[in-house]
Protein backbone atom coordinates (compact mmCIF):
# COMPACT_ATOMS: atom_id res chain seq x y z
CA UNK A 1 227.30 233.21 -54.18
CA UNK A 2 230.02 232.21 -51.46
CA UNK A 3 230.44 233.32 -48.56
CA UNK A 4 232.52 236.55 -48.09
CA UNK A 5 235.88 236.18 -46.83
CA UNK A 6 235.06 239.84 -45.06
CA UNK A 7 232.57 241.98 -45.15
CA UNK A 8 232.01 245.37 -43.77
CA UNK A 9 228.34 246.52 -43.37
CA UNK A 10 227.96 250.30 -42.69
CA UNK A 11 230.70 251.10 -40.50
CA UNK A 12 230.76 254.28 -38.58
CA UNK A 13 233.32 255.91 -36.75
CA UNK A 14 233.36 258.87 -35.04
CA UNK A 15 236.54 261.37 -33.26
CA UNK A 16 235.85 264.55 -31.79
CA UNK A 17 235.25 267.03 -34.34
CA UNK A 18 235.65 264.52 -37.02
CA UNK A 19 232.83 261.64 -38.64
CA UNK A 20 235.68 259.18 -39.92
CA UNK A 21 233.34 256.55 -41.61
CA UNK A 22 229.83 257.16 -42.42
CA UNK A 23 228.18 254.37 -43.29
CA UNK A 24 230.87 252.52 -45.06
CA UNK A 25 230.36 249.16 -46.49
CA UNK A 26 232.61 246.60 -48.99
CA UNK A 27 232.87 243.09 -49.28
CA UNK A 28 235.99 240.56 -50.11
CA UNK A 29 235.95 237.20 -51.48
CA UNK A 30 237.80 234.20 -50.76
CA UNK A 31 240.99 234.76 -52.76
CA UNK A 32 240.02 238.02 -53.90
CA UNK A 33 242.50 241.35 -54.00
CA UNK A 34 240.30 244.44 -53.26
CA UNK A 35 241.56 247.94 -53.46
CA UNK A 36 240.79 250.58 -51.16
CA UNK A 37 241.52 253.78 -52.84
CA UNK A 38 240.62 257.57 -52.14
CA UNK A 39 241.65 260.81 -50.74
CA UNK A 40 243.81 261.27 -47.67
CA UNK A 41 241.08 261.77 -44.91
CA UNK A 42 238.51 259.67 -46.64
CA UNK A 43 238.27 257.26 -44.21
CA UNK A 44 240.66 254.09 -45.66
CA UNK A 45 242.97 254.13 -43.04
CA UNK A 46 240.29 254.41 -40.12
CA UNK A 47 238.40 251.55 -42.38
CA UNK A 48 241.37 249.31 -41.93
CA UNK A 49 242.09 249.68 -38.28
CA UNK A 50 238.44 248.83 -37.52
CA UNK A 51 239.41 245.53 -39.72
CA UNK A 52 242.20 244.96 -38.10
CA UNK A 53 240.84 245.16 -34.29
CA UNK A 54 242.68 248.84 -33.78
CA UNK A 55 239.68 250.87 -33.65
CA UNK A 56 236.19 249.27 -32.65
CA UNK A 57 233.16 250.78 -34.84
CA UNK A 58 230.79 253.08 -33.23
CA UNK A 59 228.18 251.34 -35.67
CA UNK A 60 228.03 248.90 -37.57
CA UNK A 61 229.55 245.47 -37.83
CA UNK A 62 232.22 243.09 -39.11
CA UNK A 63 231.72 239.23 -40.30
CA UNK A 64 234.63 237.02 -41.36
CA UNK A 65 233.88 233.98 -43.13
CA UNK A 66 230.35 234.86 -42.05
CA UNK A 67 230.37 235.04 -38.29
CA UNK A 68 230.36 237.93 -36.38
CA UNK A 69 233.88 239.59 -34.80
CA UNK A 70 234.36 242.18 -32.79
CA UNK A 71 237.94 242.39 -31.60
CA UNK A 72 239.63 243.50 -28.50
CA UNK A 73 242.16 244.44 -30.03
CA UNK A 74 245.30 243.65 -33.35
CA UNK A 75 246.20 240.81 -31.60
CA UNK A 76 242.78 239.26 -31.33
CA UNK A 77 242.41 240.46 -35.06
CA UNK A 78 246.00 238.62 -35.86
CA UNK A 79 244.50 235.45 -34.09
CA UNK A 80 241.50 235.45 -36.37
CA UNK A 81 243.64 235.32 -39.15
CA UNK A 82 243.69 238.97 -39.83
CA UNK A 83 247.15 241.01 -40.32
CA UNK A 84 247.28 244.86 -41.06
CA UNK A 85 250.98 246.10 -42.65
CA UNK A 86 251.01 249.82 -41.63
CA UNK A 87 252.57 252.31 -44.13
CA UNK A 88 254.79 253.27 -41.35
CA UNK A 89 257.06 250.11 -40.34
CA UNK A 90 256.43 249.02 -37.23
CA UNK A 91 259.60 246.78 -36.88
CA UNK A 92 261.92 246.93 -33.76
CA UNK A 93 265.15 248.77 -35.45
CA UNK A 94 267.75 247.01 -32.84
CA UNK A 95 266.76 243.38 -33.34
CA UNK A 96 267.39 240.93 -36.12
CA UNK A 97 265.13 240.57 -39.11
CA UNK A 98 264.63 237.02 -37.56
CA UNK A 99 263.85 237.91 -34.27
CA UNK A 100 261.85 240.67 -35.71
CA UNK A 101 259.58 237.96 -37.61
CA UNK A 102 258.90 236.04 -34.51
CA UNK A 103 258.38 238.97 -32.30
CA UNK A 104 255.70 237.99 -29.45
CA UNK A 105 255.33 234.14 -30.88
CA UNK A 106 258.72 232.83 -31.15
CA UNK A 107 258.81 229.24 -31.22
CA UNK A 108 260.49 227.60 -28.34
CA UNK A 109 261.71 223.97 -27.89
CA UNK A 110 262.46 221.69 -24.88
CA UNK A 111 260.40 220.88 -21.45
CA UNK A 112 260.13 222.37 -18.08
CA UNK A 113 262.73 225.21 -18.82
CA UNK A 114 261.81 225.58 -22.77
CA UNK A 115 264.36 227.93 -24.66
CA UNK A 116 263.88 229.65 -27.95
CA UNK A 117 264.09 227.07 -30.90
CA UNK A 118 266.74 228.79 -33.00
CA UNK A 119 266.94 226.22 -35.48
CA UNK A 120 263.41 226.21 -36.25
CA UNK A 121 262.80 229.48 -36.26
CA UNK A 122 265.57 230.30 -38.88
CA UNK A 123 264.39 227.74 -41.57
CA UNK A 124 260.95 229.11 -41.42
CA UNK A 125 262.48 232.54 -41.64
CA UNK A 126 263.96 231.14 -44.50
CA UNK A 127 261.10 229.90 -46.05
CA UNK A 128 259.67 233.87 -45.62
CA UNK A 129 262.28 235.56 -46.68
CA UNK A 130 262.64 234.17 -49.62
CA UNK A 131 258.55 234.24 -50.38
CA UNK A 132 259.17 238.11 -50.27
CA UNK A 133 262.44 238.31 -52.33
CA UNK A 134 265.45 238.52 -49.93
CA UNK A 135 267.91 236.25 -49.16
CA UNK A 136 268.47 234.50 -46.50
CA UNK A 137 271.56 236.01 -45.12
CA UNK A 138 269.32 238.92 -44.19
CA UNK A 139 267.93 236.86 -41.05
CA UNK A 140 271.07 237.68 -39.14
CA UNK A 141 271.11 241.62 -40.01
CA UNK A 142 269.92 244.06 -38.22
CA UNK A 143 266.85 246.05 -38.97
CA UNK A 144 268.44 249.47 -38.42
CA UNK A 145 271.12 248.36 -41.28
CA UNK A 146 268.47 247.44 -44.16
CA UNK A 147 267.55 249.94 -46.39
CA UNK A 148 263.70 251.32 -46.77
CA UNK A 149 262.74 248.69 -49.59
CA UNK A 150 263.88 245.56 -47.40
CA UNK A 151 262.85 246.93 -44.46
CA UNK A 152 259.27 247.15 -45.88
CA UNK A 153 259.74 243.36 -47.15
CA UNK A 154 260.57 242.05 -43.84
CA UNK A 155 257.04 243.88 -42.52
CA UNK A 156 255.35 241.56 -45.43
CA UNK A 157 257.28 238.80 -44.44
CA UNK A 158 256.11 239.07 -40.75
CA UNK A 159 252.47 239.27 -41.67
CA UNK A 160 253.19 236.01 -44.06
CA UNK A 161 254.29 234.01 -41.08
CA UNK A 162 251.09 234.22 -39.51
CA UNK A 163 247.66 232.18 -40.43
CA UNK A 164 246.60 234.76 -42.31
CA UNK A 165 243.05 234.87 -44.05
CA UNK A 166 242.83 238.57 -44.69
CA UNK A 167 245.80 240.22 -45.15
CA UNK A 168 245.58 244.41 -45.24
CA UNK A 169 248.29 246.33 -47.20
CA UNK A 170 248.64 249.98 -46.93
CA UNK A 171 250.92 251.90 -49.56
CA UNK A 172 253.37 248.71 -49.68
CA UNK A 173 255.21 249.76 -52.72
CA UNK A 174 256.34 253.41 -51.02
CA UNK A 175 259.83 252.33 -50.00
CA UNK A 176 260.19 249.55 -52.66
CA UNK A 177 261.74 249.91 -56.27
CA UNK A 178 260.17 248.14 -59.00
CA UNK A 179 261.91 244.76 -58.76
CA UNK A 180 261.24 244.49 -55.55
CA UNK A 181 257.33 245.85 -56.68
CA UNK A 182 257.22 243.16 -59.02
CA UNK A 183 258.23 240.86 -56.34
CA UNK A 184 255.53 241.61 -53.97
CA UNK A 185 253.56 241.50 -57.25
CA UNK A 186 254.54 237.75 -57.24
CA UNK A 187 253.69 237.56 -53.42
CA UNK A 188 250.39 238.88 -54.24
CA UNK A 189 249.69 236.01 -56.71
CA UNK A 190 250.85 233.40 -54.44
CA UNK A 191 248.56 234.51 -51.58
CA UNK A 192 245.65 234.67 -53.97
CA UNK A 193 246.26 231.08 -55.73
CA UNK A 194 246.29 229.85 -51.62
CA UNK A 195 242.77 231.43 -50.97
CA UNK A 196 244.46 234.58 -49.26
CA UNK A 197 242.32 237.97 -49.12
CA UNK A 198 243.82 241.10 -50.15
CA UNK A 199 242.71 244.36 -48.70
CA UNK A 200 245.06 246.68 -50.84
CA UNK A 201 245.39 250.77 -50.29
CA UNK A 202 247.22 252.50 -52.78
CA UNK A 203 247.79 256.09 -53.97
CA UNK A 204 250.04 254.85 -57.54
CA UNK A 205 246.49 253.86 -59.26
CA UNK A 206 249.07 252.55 -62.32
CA UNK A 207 249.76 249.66 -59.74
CA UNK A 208 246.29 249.64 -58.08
CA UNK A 209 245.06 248.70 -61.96
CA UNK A 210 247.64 246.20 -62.16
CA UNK A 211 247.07 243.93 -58.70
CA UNK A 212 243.00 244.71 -57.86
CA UNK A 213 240.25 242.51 -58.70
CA UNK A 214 237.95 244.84 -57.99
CA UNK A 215 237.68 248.40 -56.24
CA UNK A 216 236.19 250.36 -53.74
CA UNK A 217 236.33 254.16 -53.52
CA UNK A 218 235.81 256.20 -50.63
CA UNK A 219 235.15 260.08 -50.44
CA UNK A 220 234.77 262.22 -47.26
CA UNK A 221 234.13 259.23 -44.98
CA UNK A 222 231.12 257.29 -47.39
CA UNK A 223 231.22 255.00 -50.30
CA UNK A 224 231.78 256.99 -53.53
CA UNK A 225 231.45 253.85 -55.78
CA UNK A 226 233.16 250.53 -57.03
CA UNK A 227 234.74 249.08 -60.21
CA UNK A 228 234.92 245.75 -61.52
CA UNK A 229 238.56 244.75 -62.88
CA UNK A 230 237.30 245.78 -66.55
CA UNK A 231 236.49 249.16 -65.75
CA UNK A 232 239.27 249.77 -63.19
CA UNK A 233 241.17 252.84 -65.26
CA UNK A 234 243.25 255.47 -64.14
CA UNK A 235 240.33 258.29 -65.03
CA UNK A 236 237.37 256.37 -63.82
CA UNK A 237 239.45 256.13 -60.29
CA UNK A 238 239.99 259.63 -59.86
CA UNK A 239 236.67 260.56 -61.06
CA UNK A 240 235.39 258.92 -58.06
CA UNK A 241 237.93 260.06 -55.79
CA UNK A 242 237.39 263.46 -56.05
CA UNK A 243 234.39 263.86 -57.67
CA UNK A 244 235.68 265.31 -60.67
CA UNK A 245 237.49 265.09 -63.84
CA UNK A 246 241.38 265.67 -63.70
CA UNK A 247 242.05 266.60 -67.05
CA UNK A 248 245.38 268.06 -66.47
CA UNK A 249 247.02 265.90 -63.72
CA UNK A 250 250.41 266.99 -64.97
CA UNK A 251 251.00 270.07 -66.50
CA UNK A 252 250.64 270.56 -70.31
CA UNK A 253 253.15 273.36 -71.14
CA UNK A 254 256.73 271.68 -71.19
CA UNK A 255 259.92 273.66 -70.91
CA UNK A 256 262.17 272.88 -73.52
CA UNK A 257 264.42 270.66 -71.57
CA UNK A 258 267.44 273.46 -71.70
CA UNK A 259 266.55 275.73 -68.95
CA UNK A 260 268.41 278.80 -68.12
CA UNK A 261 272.34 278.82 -66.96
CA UNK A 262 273.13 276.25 -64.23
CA UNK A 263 271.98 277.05 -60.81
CA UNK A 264 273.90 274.50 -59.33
CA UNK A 265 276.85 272.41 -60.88
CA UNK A 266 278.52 269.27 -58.97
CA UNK A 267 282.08 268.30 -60.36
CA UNK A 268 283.67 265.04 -59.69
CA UNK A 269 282.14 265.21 -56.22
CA UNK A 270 282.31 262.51 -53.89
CA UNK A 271 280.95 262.18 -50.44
CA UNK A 272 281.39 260.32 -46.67
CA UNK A 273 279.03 257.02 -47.19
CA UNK A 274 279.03 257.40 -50.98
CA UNK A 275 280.26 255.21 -53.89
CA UNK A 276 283.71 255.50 -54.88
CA UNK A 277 282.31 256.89 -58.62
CA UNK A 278 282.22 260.58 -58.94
CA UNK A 279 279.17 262.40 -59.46
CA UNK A 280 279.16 265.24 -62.05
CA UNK A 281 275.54 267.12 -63.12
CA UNK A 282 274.09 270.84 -63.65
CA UNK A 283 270.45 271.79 -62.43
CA UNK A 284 269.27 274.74 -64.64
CA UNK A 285 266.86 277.96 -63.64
CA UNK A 286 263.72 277.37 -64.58
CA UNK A 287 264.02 273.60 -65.22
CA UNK A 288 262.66 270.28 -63.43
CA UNK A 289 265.82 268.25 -63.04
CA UNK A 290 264.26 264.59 -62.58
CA UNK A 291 266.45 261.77 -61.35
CA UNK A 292 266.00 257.93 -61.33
CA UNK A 293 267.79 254.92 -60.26
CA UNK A 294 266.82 252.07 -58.15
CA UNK A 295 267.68 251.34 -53.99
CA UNK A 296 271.51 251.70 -53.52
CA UNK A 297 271.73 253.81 -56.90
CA UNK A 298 273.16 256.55 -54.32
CA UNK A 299 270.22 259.23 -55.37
CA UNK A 300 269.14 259.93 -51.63
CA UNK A 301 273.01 259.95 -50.82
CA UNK A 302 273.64 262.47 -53.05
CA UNK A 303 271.23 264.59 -52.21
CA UNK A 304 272.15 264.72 -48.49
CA UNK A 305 275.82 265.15 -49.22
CA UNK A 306 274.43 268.58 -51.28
CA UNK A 307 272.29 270.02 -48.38
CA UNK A 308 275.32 269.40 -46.12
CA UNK A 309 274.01 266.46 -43.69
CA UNK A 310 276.93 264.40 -45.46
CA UNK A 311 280.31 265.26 -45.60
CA UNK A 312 281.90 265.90 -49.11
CA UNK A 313 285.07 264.35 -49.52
CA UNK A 314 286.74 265.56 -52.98
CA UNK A 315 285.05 267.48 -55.90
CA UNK A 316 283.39 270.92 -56.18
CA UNK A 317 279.84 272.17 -55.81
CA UNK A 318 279.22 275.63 -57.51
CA UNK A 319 276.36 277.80 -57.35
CA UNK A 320 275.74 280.18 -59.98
CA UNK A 321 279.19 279.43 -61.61
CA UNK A 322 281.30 280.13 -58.09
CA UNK A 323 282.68 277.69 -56.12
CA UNK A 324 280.42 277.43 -52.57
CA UNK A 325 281.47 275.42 -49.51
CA UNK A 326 278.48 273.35 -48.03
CA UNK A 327 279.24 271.75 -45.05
CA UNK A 328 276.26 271.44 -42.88
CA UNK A 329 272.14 272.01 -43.41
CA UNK A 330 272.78 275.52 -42.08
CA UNK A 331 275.26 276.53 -44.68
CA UNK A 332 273.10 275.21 -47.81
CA UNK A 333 269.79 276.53 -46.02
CA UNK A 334 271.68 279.93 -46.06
CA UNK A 335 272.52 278.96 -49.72
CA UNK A 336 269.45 278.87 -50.37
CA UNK A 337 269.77 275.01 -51.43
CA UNK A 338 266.67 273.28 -49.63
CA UNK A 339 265.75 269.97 -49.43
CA UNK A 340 262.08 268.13 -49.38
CA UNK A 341 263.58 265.09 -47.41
CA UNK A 342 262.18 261.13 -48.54
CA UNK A 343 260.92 260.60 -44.78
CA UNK A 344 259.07 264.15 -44.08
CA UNK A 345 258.09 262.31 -40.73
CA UNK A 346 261.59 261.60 -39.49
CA UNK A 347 263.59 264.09 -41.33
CA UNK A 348 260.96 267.00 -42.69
CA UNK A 349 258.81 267.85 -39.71
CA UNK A 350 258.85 267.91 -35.78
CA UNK A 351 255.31 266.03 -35.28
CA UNK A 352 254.49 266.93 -31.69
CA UNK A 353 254.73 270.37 -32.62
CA UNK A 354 251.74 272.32 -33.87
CA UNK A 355 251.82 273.35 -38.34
CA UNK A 356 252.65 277.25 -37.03
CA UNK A 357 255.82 275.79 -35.01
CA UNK A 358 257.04 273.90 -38.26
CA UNK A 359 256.84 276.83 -40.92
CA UNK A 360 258.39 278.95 -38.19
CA UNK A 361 260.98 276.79 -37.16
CA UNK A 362 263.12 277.41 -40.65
CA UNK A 363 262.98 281.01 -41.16
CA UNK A 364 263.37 282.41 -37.49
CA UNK A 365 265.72 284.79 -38.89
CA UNK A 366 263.47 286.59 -40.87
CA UNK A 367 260.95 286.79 -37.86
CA UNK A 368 263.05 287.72 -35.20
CA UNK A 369 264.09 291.06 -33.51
CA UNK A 370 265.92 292.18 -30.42
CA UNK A 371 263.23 291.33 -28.55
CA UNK A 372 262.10 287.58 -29.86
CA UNK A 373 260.13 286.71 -32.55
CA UNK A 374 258.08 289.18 -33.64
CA UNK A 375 254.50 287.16 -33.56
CA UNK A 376 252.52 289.52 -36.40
CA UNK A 377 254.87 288.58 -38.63
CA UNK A 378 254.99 285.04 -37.43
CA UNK A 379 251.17 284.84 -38.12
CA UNK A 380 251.24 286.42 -41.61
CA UNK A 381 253.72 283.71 -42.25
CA UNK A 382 251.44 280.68 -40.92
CA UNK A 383 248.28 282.44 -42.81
CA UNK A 384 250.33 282.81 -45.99
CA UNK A 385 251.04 279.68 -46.64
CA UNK A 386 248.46 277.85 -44.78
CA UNK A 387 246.23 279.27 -47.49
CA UNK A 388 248.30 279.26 -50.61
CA UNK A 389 249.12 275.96 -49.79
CA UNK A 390 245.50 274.87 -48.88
CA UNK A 391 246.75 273.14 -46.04
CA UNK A 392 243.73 271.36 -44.48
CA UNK A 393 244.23 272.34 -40.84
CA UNK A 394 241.65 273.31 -37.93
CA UNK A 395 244.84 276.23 -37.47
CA UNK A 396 247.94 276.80 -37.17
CA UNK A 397 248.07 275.17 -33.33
CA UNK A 398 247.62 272.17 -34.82
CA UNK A 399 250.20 269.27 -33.92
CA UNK A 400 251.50 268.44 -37.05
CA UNK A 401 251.46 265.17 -36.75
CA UNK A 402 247.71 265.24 -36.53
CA UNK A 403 247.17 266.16 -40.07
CA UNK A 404 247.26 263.62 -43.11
CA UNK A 405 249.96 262.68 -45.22
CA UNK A 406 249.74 265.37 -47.84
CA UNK A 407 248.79 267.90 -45.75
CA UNK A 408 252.54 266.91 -43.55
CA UNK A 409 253.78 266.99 -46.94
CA UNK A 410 252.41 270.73 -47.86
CA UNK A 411 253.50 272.26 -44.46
CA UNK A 412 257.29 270.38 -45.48
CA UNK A 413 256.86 272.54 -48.91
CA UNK A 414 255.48 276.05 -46.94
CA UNK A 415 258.76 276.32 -44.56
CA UNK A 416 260.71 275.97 -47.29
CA UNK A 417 259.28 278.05 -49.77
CA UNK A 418 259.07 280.85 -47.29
CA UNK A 419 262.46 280.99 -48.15
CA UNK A 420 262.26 281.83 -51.70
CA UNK A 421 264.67 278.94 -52.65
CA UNK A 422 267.55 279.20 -55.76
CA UNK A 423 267.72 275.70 -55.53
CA UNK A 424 264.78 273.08 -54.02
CA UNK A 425 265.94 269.31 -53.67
CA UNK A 426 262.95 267.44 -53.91
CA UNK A 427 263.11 263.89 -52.63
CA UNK A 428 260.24 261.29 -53.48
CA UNK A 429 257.88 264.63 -53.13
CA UNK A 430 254.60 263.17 -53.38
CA UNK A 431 255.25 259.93 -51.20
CA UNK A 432 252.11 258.53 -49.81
CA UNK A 433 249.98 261.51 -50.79
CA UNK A 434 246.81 261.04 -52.57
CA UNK A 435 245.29 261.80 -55.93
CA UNK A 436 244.33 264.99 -55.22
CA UNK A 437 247.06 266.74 -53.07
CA UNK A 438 249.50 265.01 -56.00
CA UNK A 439 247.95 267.17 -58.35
CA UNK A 440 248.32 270.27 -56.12
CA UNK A 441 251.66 269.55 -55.69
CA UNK A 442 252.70 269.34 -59.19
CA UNK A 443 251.35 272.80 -60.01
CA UNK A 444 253.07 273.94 -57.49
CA UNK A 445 256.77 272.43 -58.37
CA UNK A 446 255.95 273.70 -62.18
CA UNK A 447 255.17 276.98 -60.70
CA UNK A 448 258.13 277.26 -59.04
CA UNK A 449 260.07 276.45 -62.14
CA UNK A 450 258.15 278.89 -63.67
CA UNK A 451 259.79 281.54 -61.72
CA UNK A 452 263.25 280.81 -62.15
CA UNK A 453 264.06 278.29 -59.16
CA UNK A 454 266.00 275.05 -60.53
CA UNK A 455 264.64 271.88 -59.09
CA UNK A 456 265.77 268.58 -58.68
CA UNK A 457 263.30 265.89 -58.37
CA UNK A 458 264.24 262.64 -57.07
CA UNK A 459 261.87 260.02 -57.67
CA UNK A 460 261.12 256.21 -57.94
CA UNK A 461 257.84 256.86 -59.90
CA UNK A 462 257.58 255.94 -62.98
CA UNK A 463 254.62 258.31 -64.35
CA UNK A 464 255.81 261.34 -62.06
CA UNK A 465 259.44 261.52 -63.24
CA UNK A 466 258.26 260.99 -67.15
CA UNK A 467 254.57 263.58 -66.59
CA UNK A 468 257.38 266.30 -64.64
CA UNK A 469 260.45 266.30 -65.72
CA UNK A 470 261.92 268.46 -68.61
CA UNK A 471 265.41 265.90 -68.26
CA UNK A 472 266.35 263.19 -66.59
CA UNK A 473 269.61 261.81 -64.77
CA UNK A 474 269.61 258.14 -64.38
CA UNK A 475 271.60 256.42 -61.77
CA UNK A 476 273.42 253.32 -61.63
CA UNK A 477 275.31 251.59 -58.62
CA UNK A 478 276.76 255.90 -57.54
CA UNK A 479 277.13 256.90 -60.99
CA UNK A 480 275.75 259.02 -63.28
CA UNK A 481 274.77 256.36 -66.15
CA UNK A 482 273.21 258.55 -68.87
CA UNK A 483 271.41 261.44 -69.44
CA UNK A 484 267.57 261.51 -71.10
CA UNK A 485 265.33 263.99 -72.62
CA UNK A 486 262.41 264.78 -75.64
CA UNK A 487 261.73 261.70 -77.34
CA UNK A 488 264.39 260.19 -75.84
CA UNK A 489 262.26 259.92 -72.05
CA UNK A 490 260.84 256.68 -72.32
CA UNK A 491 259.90 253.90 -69.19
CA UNK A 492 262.23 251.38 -71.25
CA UNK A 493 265.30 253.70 -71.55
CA UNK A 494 265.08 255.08 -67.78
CA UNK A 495 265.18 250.79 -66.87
CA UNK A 496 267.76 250.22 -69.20
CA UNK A 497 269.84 252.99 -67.68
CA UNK A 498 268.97 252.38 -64.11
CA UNK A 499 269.86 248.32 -64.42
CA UNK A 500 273.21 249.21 -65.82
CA UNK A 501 272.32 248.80 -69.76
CA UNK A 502 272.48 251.53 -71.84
CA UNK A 503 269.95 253.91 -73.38
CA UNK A 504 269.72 252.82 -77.05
């Protein structure tokens, strides 16, 4: 047998109040792409900072290529050869995609007084770029002006331009549409074929069956199993994720497609920002509205210029038939037109601030009187949803921030639904949440259409937009490009549509 590239024997980590890792072990050959997959809160994340010389184990120990590490810190980690790419970009939003490459070991030319080596440094940032799919204008833009896909391409690229033995992915595809998926795909294969080591975390297990060689389940903190490539399924996956059979991951009982009378109708409407096409659709009571379209397809956009944090610039927007003037957050909120944002961390939530704060924050005028807000109401709010929502949560003084992704993601849902929304605007609405809380969710948004409230689900995947929608809108370059429902709904058709083709 070879030598492991890594190998992790019985890690433990502990946090007040919390046993992060108990025990936790894997292994990862030379060349190898291993998956990390489980739960949010089973301890991938804390396993991959340890890795990556964030955290240091309580117990335990770490070997690379056989020796012993134990690292300071990332930038010993980096210096071994080992490079973590964090969900959440860590890229400096002012500077240059270059300069964000070579951040902290730009290359430098000349003698006594040595000056950056431009020249150098922007044919190897060449040579990165386009090992990750982007062109090589890009070096020159700035970060703040790329969209979330390239953004997340430069992070790979970064990690690329180091000598990198193990490299650590976590949720890469979450920002990326799936040319640029395939792309990284590509990436992937290359690192591999040069002896690479892949440590890959995933929630979408249709990609996690695609790139792993093998895979390695956690649950609560331990190791709940592996799988070899030939038994790496979707069911076998979950089964050890959560320790149970899903048999009903999506919900059986489809609405017909029709709905109920329009909710809300957008004619010819155009927006600040926007493509120069007009936008025309209906969202029905009772229906789940999906919508597709790759990065710059305007979805996002769209939805913004409805809840009113972009202004609308020609066309109507009618709600329940009548014409209704939107023209900030406040007015749609009043509307009742709400909005699950794509970022919940920069646009859904205020993260300092405890779970209570958050679900407060949005319906103040239902909780206050004369006299301020009127706390036993406030509570009976927080406890409400807290528990309908199963919102794993010590209480509700909790920062927010604190709490893991789909748990940030429920508390997004509870201050909204508080509400009772007509109309809930659903963007990417189970981003970076695990098996399990996905499941939640989706009884929940097919509950809610159950009752009566339209929704309009924006989202780039694949199985989520086929498994919830009852029709789908697929965008194109700002426009509407076709409309798709019953037998219709197929993976080839949305593509077709979304790459400018047509649907037969």
């Amino acid at each position: 047998m070879p030598t492991p590239r890594l190998e992790v024997r019985a890690a433990r980590k502990q946090f007040p109040g919390v046993l992060a890792l108990d025990g936790v072990s894997l292994t990862l050959a030379p060349g190898e792409v291993l998956a990390v997959v489980g739960e949010n809160g089973a301890g991938k994340s804390t396993l991959m900072k340890i890795v990556a010389g964030v955290y240091t184990p309580d117990a335990g120990a770490v070997t690379l290529d056989g020796a012993p590490v134990r690292f300071a810190g990332p930038a010993d980690a980096i210096a071994a050869g080992v490079s973590l790419i964090h969900q959440e970009l860590n890229l400096a939003e002012n500077l240059t995609v270059l300069d964000n490459l070579f951040l902290g070991r730009e290359l430098t030319c000349g003698g006594f007084l040595r000056a950056l080596d431009r020249r150098a440094m922007g044919a190897k940032a060449a040579d990165l770029l386009a090992r990750v799919g982007l062109p090589t204008a890009r070096a020159t833009a700035r970060v703040e002006n790329l969209p979330p896909g390239e953004k997340q391409l430069v992070e790979i690229a970064r990690a690329l331009g180091t000598e990198v033995r193990v490299l650590i992915m976590d949720e890469p595809t979450s920002s990326l549409t799936q040319k640029e998926t395939e792309q990284l795909y590509t990436v992937i294969d290359g690192l591999k074929a040069g002896g690479v080591s892949v440590l890959y975390i995933s929630h979408r297990l249709a990609e996690v069956k695609r790139v792993a060689d093998r895979v390695v389940v956690l649950r609560d903190g331990r190791n709940a199993g592996e799988l070899a490539e030939a038994d790496v399924t979707h069911d076998n996956m979950v089964r050890l994720m959560v320790g149970r059979d899903l048999k009903q991951f999506y919900p059986k009982v489809k609405r017909s497609g029709t709905g109920g009378a329009p909710v809300l109708s957008l004619r010819d409407l155009r927006f600040r920002g926007g493509p120069d096409a007009p936008v025309s659709l209906d969202v029905r009571a009772g229906e789940i509205l999906g919508t597709a379209g790759l990065v710059g397809a305007g979805r996002t956009e769209l939805s913004e210029a409805v809840f009113g944090a972009r202004a609308i610039t020609s066309g109507e927007l009618l709600l329940d038939g009548a014409p209704v003037r939107i023209k900030s957050p406040a007015d749609a909120i009043a509307a009742g037109i709400l909005l699950v944002p794509e970022d919940r961390r920069l646009h859904g939530l205020i993260l300092p601030e405890s779970v209570g704060f958050n679900l407060s924050l949005p319906n103040l005028d239902a909780l206050g009187s004369p006299f301020g807000v009127k706390r036993r109401a406030e509570s009976a709010l927080h406890t409400t949803w807290i528990e309908r929502l199963r919102v794993k949560t010590p209480s509700a003084a909790q920062p927010v921030g604190l709490l893991s992704g789909g748990n940030q993601q429920k508390v997004v849902y509870g201050k909204w639904l508080a509400r009772a929304p007509r109309v809930l605007i659903l963007d990417e609405p189970t981003r970076g949440v695990d098996v399990g809380a996905k499941a939640e969710i989706y009884a929940l948004i097919d509950e809610l259409a159950g009752t009566g409230v339209a929704v309009w689900m924006i989202t780039s995947d694949m199985e989520e937009l086929l498994g919830m929608s009852d029709r789908v809108l697929v965008m194109h370059e700002g426009r509407v490009a076709g409309e798709l429902a019953g037998a219709q709904l197929t993976e080839e058709a949305v593509m077709r549509l979304a790459t400018g083709g047509t649907s037969t």
